[in-house]
Every structure is written in structure tokens, then in C-alpha cells.
Protein backbone atom coordinates (compact mmCIF):
# COMPACT_ATOMS: atom_id res chain seq x y z
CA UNK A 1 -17.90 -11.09 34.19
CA UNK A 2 -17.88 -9.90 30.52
CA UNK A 3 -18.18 -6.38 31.81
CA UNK A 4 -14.82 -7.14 34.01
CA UNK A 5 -12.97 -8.49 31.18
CA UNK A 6 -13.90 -5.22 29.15
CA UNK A 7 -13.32 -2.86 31.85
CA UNK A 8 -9.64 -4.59 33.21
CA UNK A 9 -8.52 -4.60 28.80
CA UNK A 10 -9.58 -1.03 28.77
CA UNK A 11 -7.32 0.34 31.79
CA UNK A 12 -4.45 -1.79 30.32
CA UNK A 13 -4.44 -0.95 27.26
CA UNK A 14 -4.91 3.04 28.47
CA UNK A 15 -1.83 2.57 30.52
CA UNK A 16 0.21 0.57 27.93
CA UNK A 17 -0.98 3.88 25.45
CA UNK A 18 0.69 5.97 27.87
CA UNK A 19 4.06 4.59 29.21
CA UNK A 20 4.86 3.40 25.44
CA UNK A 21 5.44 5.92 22.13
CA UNK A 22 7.44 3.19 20.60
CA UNK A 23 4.78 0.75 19.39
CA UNK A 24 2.02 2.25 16.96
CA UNK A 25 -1.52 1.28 16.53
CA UNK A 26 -2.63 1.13 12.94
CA UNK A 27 -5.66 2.48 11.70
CA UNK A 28 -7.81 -0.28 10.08
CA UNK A 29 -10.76 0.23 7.85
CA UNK A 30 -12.29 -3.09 7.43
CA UNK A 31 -13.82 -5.14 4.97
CA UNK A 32 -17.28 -4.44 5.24
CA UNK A 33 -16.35 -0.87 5.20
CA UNK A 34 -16.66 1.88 2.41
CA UNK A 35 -14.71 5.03 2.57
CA UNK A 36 -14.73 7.78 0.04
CA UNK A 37 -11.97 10.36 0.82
CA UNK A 38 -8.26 11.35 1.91
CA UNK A 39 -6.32 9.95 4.37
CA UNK A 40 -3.13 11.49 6.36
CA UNK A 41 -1.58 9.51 8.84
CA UNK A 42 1.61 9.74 10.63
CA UNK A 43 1.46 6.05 11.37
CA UNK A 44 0.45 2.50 10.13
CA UNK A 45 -3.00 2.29 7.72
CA UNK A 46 -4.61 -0.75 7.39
CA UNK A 47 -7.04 -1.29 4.05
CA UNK A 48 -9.65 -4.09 4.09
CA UNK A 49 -12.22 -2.95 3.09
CA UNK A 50 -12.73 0.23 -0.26
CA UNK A 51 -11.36 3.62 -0.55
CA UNK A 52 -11.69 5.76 -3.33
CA UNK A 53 -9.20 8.53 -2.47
CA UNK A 54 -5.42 9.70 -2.13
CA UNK A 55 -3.56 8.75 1.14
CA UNK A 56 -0.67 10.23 2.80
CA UNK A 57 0.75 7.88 5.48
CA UNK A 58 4.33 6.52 6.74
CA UNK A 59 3.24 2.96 6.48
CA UNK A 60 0.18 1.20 4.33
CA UNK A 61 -0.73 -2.56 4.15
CA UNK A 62 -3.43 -2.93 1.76
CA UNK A 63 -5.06 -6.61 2.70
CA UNK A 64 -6.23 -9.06 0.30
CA UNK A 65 -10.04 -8.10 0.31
CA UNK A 66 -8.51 -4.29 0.45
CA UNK A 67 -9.30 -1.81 -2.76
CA UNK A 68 -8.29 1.21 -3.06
CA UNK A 69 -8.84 3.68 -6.52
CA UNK A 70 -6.35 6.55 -5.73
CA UNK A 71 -2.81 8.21 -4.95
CA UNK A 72 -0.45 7.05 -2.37
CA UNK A 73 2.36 8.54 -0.52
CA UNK A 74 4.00 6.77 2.00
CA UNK A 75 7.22 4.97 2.77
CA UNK A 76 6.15 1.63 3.21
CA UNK A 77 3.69 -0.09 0.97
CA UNK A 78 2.48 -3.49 0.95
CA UNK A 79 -0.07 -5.04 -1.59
CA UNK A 80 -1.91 -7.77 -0.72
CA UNK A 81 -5.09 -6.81 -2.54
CA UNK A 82 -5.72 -4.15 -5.22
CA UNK A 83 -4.47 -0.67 -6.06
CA UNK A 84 -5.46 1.28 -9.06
CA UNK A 85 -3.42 4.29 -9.22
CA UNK A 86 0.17 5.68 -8.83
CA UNK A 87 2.42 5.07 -5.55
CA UNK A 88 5.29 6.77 -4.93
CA UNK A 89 6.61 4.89 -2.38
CA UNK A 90 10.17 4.17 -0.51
CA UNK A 91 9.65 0.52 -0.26
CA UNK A 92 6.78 -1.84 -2.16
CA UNK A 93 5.79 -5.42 -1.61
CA UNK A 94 3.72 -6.61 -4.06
CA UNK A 95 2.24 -9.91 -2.84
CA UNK A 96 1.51 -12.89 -5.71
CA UNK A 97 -2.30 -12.00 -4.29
CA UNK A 98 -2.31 -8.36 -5.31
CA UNK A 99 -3.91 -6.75 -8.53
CA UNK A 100 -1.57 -3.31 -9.22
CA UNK A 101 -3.10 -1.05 -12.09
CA UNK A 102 -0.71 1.77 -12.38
CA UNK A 103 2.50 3.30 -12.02
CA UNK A 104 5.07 3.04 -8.98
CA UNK A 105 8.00 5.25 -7.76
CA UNK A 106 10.17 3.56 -5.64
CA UNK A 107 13.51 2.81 -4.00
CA UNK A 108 13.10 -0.71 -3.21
CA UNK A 109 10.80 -3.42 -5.12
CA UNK A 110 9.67 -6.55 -3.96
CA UNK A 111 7.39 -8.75 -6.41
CA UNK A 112 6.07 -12.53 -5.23
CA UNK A 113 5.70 -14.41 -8.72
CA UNK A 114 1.87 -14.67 -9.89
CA UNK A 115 1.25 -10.86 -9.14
CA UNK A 116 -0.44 -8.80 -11.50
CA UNK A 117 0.96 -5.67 -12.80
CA UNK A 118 -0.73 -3.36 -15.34
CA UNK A 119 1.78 -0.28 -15.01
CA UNK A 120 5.01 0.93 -14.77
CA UNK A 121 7.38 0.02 -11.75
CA UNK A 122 10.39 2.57 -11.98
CA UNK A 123 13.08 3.52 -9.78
CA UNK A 124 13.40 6.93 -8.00
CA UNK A 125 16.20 8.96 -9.46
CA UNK A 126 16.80 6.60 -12.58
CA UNK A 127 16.60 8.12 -15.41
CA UNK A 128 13.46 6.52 -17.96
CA UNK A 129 14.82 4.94 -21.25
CA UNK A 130 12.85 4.07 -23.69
CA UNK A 131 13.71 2.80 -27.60
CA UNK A 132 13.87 4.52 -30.12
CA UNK A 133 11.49 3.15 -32.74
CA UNK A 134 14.20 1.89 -35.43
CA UNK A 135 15.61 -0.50 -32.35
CA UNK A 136 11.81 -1.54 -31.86
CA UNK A 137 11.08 -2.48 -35.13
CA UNK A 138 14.72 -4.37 -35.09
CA UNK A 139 14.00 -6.03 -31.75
CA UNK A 140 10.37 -7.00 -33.37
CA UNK A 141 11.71 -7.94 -36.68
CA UNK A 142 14.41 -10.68 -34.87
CA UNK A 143 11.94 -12.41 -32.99
């Protein structure tokens, strides 16, 4: 009966694979998985488990057990567990469970409180401004 089940999934999900384009499968490394490496992907990546590597995708959710120690490029990113390196990104979710250590590039932010942040979160396109040292040491001098 097991063997049924199996075999009857299978065919449907081969047919559903071809008659649809529309809805994407994600690739999913899991959390008792290690990966040391780059990833492309045209589609949805799924990180529970640790990468140590740059990846390229349209969409990444990085789960709360997830780690990765690299670059990312993609359009959608969403941070559930820890990233340390730079994201340039479209749109970022940083969940109040993730750990970010580095710098983002982005067009839209989204921060739950109780996240941690070690990095800079800028905007694509703005322009960087940063004090010059006489309104630091006035700024510092006030408080």
C-alpha cells in the first residue's frame, strides 16, 4: 500500500510539473545539511541548514536554523536565521529571529523589533552621508 501511495504522488506531481510553469518549487538545503559553494538559481532557495558561499537567486528565505557566510544577489530576501555578509537585495525581511552581520543594498526594508544588525542597511541609489567630524564631536559633546 505504501508503494501505491508513493507511486500515485509521483505521477501527480509529474503531471502537475508539466501542465503548470506558474508555481515554482524551491530548492531546500536542510538543516542537517552542509554545503560549501555557489549557488545560481532562477527560482526560490530555501536555507536550513550551512552554506559558506555567494548565491545568485530571484528569491531566498534563509530559515531560523539557516547560516549562511557569503554574498547574495537576489530580489527577494528573507532572514529568519543568520547571514554574515553583504546582500544586495530588492526587498529584505529581517525577522526579530535573524542575526545579520554585514552590509545591505536595498529598495525596500523590513525589520521585526529584537533583530540583530551588525552592518549597514542602505538604500539603492541614495546617496551615503556621513558627518563630518566637527558635527560629531558637537553631537557627542551635547549629549
Amino acid at each position: 500500500m505504501k508503494n501505491l501511495k508513493r507511486l500515485v504522488y509521483l505521477k501527480f506531481a509529474r503531471k502537475l510539473s508539466r501542465n503548470s510553469q506558474s508555481i515554482p518549487v524551491p530548492s531546500i538545503i536542510s538543516s542537517n545539511s552542509s554545503v560549501e559553494g555557489n549557488i545560481e538559481s532562477s527560482g526560490i532557495v530555501h536555507i536550513d541548514g550551512k552554506l559558506k558561499g555567494n548565491i545568485n537567486c530571484d528569491e531566498l528565505i534563509i530559515g531560523v536554523k539557516g547560516y549562511i557566510k557569503g554574498e547574495i544577489t537576489a530580489q527577494k530576501l528573507y532572514v529568519y536565521g543568520t547571514l554574515e555578509g553583504n546582500a544586495d537585495v530588492d526587498t529584505i525581511f529581517i525577522a526579530k529571529s535573524a542575526k545579520l552581520i554585514g552590509d545591505t543594498s536595498h529598495n525596500s526594508i523590513s525589520i521585526e523589533p529584537g533583530a540583530y544588525i551588525d552592518g549597514r542597511c542602505h538604500r539603492k541609489g541614495a546617496e551615503v552621508v556621513s558627518l563630518p567630524a566637527e558635527t560629531k564631536n558637537r553631537k557627542q559633546a551635547s549629549v
